[in-house]
N, C-alpha and C. Protein backbone atom coordinates (compact mmCIF):
# COMPACT_ATOMS: atom_id res chain seq x y z
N UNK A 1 141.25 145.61 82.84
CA UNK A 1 141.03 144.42 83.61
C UNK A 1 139.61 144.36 84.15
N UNK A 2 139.30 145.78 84.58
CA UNK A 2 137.65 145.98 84.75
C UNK A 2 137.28 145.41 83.87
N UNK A 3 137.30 145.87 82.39
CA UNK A 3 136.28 145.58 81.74
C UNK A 3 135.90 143.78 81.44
N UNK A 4 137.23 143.05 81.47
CA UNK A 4 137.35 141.87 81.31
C UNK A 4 136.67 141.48 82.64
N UNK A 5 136.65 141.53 83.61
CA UNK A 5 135.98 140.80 84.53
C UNK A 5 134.61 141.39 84.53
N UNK A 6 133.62 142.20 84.00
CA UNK A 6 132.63 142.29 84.12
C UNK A 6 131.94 141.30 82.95
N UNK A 7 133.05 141.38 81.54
CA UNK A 7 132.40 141.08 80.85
C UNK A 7 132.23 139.64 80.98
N UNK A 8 133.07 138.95 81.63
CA UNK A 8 133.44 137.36 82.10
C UNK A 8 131.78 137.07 82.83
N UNK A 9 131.93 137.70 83.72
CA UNK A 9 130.55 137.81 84.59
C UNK A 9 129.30 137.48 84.39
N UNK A 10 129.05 139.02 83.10
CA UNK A 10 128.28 138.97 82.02
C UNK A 10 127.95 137.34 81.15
N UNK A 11 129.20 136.86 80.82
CA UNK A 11 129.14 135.46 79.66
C UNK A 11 128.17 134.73 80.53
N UNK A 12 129.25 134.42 82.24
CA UNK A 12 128.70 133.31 82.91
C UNK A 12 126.96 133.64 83.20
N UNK A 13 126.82 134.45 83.41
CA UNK A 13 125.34 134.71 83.78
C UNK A 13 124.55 134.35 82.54
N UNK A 14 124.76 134.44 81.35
CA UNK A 14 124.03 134.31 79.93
C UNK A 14 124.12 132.77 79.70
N UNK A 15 125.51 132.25 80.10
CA UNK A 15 125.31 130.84 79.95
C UNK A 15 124.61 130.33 81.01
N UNK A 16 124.23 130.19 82.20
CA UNK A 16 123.20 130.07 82.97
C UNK A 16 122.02 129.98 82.71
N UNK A 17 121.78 131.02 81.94
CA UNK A 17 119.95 131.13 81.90
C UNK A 17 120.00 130.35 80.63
N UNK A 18 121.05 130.30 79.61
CA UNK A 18 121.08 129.72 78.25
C UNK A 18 120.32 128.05 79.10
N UNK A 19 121.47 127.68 79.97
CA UNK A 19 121.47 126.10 80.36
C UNK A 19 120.37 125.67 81.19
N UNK A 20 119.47 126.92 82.17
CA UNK A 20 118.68 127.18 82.69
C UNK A 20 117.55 126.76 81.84
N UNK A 21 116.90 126.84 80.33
CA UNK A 21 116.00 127.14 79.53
C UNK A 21 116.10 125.40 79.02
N UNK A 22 117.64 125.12 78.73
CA UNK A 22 117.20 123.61 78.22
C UNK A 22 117.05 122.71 78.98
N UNK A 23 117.18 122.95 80.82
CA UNK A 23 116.90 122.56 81.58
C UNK A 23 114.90 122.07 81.65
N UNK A 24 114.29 123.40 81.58
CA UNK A 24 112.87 123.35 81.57
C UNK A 24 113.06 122.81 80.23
N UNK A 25 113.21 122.56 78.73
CA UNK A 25 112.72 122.25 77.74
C UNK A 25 112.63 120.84 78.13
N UNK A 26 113.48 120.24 78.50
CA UNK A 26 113.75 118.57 78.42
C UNK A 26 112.77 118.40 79.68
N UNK A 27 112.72 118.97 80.57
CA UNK A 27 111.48 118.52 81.48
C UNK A 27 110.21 118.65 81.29
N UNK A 28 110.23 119.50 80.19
CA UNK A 28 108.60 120.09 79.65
C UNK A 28 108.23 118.63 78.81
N UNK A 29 109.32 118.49 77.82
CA UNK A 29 108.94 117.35 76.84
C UNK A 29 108.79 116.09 77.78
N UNK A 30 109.70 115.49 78.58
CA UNK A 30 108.91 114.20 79.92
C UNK A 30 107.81 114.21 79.83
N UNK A 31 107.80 115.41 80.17
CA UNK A 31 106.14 115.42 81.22
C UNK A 31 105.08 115.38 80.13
N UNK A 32 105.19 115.56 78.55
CA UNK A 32 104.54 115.90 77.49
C UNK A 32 104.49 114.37 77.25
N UNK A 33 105.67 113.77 77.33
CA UNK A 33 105.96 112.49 76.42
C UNK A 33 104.85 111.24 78.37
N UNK A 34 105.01 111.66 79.36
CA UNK A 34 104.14 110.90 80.22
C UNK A 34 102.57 111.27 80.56
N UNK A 35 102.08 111.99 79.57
CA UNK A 35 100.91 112.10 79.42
C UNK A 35 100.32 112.53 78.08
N UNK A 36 101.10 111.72 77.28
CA UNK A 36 100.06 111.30 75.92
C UNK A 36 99.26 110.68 76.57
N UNK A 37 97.85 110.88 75.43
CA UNK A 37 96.99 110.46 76.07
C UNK A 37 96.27 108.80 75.84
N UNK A 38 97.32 108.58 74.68
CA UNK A 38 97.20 106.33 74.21
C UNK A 38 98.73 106.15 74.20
N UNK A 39 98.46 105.18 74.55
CA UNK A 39 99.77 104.10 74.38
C UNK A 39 99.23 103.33 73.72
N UNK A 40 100.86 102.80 72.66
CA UNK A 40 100.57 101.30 71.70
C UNK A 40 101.41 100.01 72.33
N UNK A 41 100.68 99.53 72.04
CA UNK A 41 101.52 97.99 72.83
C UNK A 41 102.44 98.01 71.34
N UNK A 42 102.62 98.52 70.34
CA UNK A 42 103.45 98.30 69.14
C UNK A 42 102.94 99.52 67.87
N UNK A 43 103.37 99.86 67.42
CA UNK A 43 102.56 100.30 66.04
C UNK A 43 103.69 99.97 64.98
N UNK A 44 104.28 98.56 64.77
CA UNK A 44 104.61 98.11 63.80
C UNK A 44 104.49 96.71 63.74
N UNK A 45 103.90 96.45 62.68
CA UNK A 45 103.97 94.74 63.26
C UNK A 45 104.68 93.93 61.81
N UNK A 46 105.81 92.69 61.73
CA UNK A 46 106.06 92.30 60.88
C UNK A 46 105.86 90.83 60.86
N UNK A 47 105.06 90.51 59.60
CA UNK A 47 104.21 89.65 59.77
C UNK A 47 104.96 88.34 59.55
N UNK A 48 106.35 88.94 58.93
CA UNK A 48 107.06 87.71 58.28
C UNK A 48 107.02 87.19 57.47
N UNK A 49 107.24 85.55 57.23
CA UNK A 49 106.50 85.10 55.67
C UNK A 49 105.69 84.48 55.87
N UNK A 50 104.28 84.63 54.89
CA UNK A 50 103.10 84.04 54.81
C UNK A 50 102.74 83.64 53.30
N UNK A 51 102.43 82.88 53.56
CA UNK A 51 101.68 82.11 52.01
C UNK A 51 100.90 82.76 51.07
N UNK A 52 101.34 82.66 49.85
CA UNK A 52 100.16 83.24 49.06
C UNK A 52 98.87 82.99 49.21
N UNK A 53 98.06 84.38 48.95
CA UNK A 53 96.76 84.02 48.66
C UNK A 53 95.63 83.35 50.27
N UNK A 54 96.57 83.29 51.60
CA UNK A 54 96.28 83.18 52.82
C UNK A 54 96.12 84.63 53.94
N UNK A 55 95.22 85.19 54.18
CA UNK A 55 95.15 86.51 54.42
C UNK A 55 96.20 85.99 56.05
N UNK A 56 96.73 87.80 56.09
CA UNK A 56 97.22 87.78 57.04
C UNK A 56 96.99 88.78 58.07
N UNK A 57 96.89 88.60 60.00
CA UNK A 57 95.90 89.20 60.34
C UNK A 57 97.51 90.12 61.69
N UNK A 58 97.30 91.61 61.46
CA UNK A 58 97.89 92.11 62.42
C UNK A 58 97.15 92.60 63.32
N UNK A 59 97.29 93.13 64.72
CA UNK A 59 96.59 93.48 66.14
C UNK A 59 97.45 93.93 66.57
N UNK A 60 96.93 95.41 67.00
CA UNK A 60 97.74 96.69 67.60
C UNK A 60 96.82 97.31 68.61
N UNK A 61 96.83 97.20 69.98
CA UNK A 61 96.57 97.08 70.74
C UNK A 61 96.43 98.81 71.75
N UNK A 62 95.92 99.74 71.98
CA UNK A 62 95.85 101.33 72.44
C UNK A 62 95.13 100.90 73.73
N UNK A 63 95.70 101.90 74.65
CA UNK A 63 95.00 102.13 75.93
C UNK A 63 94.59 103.42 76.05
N UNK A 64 93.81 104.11 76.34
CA UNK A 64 93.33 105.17 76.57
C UNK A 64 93.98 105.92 78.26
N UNK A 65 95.25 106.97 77.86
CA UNK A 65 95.55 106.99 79.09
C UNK A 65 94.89 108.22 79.93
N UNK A 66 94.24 109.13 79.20
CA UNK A 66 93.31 110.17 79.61
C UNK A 66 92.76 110.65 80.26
N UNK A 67 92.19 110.96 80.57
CA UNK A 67 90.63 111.32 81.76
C UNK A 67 89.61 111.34 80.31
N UNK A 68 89.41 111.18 79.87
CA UNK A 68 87.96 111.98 78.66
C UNK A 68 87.82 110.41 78.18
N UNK A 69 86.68 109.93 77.79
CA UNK A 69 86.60 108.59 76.52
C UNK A 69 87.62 108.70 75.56
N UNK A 70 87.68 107.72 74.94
CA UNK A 70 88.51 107.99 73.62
C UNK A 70 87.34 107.23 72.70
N UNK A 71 87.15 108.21 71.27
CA UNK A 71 86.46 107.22 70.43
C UNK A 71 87.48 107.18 69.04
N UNK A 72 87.50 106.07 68.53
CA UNK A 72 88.15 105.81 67.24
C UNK A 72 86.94 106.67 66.34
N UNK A 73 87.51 107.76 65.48
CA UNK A 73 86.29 108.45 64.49
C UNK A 73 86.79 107.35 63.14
N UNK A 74 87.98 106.82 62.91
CA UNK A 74 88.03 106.27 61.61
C UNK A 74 89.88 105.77 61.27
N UNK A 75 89.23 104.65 60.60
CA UNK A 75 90.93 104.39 60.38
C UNK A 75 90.89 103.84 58.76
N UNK A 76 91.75 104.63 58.60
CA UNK A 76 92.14 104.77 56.75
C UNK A 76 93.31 103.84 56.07
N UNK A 77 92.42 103.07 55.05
CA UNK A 77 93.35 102.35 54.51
C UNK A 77 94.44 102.78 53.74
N UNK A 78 95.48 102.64 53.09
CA UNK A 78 96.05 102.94 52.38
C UNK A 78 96.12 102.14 50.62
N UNK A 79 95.44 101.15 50.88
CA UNK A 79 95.09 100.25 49.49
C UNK A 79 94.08 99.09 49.65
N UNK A 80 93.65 98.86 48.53
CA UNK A 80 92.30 97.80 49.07
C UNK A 80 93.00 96.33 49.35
N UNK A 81 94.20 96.38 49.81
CA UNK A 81 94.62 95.23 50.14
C UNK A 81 94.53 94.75 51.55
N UNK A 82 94.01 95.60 52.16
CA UNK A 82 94.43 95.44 53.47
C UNK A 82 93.27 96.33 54.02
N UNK A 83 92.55 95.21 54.81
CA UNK A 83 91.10 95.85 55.80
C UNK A 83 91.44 95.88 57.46
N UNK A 84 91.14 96.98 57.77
CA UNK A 84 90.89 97.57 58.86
C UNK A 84 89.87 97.34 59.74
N UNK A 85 90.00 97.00 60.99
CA UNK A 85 88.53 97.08 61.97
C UNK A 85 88.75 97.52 63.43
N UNK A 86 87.90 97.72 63.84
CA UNK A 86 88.36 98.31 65.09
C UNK A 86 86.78 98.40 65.76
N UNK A 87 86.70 98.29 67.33
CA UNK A 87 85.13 98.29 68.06
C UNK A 87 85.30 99.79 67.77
N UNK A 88 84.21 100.29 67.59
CA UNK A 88 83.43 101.66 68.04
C UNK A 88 82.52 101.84 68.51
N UNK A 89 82.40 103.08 69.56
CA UNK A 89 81.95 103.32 70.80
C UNK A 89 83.09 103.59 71.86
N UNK A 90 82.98 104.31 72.98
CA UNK A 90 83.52 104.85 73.48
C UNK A 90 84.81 104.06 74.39
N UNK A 91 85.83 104.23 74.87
CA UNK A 91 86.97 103.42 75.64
C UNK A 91 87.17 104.23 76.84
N UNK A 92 86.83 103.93 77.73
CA UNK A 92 86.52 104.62 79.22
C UNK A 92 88.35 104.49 79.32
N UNK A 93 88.76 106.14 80.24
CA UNK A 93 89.97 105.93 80.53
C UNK A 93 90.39 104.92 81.08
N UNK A 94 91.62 104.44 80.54
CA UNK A 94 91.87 103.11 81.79
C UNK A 94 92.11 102.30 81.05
N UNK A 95 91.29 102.05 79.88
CA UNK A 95 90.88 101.16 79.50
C UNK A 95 91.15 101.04 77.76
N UNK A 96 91.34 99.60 77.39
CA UNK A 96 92.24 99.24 75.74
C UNK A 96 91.44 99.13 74.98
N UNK A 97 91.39 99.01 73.60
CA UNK A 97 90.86 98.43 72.64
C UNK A 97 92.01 97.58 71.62
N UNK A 98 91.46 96.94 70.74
CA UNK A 98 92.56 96.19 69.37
C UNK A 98 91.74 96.83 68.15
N UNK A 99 92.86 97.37 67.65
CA UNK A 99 92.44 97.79 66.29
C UNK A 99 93.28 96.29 65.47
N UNK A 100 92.32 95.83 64.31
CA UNK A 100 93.35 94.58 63.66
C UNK A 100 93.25 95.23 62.12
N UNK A 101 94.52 94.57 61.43
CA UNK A 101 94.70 95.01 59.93
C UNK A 101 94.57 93.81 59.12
N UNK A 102 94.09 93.37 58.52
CA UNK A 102 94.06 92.19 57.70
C UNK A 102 94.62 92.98 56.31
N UNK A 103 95.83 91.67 55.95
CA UNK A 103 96.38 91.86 54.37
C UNK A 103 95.93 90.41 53.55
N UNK A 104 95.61 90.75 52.21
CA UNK A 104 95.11 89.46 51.79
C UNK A 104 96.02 88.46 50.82
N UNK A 105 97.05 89.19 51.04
CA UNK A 105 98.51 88.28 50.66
C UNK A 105 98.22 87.45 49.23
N UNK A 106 97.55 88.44 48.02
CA UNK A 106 97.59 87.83 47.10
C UNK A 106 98.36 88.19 45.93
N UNK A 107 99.16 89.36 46.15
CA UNK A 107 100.81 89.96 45.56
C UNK A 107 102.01 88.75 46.01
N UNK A 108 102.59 88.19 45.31
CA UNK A 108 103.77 87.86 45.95
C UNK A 108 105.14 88.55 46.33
N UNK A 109 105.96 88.49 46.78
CA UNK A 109 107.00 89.47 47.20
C UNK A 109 106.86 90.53 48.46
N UNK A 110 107.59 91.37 49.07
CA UNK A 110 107.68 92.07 50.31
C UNK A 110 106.62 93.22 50.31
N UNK A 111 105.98 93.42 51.27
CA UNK A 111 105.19 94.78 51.29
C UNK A 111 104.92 95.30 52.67
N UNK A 112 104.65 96.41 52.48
CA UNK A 112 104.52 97.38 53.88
C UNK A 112 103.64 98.59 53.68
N UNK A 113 102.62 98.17 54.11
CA UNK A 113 101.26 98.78 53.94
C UNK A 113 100.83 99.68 55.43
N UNK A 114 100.00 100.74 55.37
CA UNK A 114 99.87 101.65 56.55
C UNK A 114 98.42 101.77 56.75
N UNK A 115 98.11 101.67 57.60
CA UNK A 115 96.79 102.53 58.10
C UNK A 115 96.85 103.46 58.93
N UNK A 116 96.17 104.43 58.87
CA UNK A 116 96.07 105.94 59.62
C UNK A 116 94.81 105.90 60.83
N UNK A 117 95.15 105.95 62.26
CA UNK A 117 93.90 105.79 63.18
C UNK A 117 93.86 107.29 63.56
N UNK A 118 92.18 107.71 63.56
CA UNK A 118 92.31 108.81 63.25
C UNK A 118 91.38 108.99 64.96
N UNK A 119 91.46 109.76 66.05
CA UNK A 119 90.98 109.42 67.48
C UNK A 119 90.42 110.92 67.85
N UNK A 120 89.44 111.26 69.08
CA UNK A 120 89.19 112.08 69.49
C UNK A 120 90.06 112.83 70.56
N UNK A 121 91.16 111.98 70.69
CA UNK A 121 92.40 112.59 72.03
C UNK A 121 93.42 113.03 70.63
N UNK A 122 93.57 112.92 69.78
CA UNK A 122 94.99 113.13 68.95
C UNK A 122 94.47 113.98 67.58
N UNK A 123 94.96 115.03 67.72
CA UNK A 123 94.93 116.04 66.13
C UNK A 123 95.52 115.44 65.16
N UNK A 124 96.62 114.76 65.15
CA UNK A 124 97.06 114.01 64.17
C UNK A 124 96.88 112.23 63.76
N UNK A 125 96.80 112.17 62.86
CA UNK A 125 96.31 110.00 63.25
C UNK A 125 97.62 109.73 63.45
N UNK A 126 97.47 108.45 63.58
CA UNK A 126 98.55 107.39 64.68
C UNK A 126 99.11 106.70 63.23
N UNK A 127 100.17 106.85 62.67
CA UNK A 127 100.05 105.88 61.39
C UNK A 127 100.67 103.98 62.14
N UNK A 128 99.66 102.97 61.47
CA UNK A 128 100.07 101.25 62.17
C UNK A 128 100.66 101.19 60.31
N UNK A 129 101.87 100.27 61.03
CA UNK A 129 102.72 99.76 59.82
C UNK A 129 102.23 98.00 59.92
N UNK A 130 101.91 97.34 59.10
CA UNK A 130 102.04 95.99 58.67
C UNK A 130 102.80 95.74 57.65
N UNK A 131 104.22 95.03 57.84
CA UNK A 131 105.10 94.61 56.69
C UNK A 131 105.45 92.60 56.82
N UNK A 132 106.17 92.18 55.65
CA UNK A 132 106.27 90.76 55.64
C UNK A 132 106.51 90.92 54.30
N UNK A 133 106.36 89.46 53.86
CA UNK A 133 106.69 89.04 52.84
C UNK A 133 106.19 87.58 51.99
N UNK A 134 105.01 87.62 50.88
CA UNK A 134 104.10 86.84 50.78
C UNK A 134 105.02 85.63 49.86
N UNK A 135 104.90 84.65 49.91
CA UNK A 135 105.82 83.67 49.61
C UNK A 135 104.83 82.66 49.00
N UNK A 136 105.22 81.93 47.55
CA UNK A 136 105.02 80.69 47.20
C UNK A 136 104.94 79.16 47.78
N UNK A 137 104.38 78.44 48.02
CA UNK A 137 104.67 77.29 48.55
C UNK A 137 104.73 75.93 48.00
């Protein structure tokens, strides 16, 4: 009976620190997930249907939530269908920029094209989705 009540003891204490640990994990990730250092007002935009052969223009919108500048080093197309622009030069914390995607909607039928923003706050780029569907008229 000793041994059963120590070992009972034993469990509860292990499940403790077990529940103890995912306690800090989920508070670690909050606090990870409330100080990235951009926010997107969106990073998908669907453009809907647009006319052939009428370019179509998306705007995705980052704030710099940081302490440090943020500079855009480069944002990568994924096909020459679709141009990229964005200001460069520095974005004082605090403070937004618009990156825009232009597609030139001269495929007809559905597409969903990506650009990669590649930043001095983020090791990895930000991938922006532009999708729709270019239509005859």
């Amino acid at each position: 009976m000793k041994k059963v009540f120590i070992f009972s003891l034993f469990f509860c204490f292990v499940q403790a620190m077990v529940s103890a640990q995912d306690v800090v994990a989920v508070s670690q990730a909050v606090e990870a997930a409330d100080e990235a250092p951009l926010s997107w007002d969106q990073t998908k935009v669907d453009l809907g249907e647009i006319p052939q052969n009428v370019p179509a223009k998306a705007t995705f919108k980052v704030t710099n939530n940081s302490d440090q500048p943020l500079f855009i080093t480069d944002v990568k197309k994924t096909c020459g269908c679709t141009v990229p622009s964005y200001e460069q030069g520095a974005i004082a914390p605090g403070e937004s920029t618009i990156i825009s995607a232009e597609y030139n909607a001269k495929k007809k039928g559905r597409f969903s094209k990506v650009i990669r923003v590649h930043t001095t706050l983020t090791e990895k780029p930000i991938p922006l989705t532009i999708s729709g569907e270019v239509i005859t008229e």
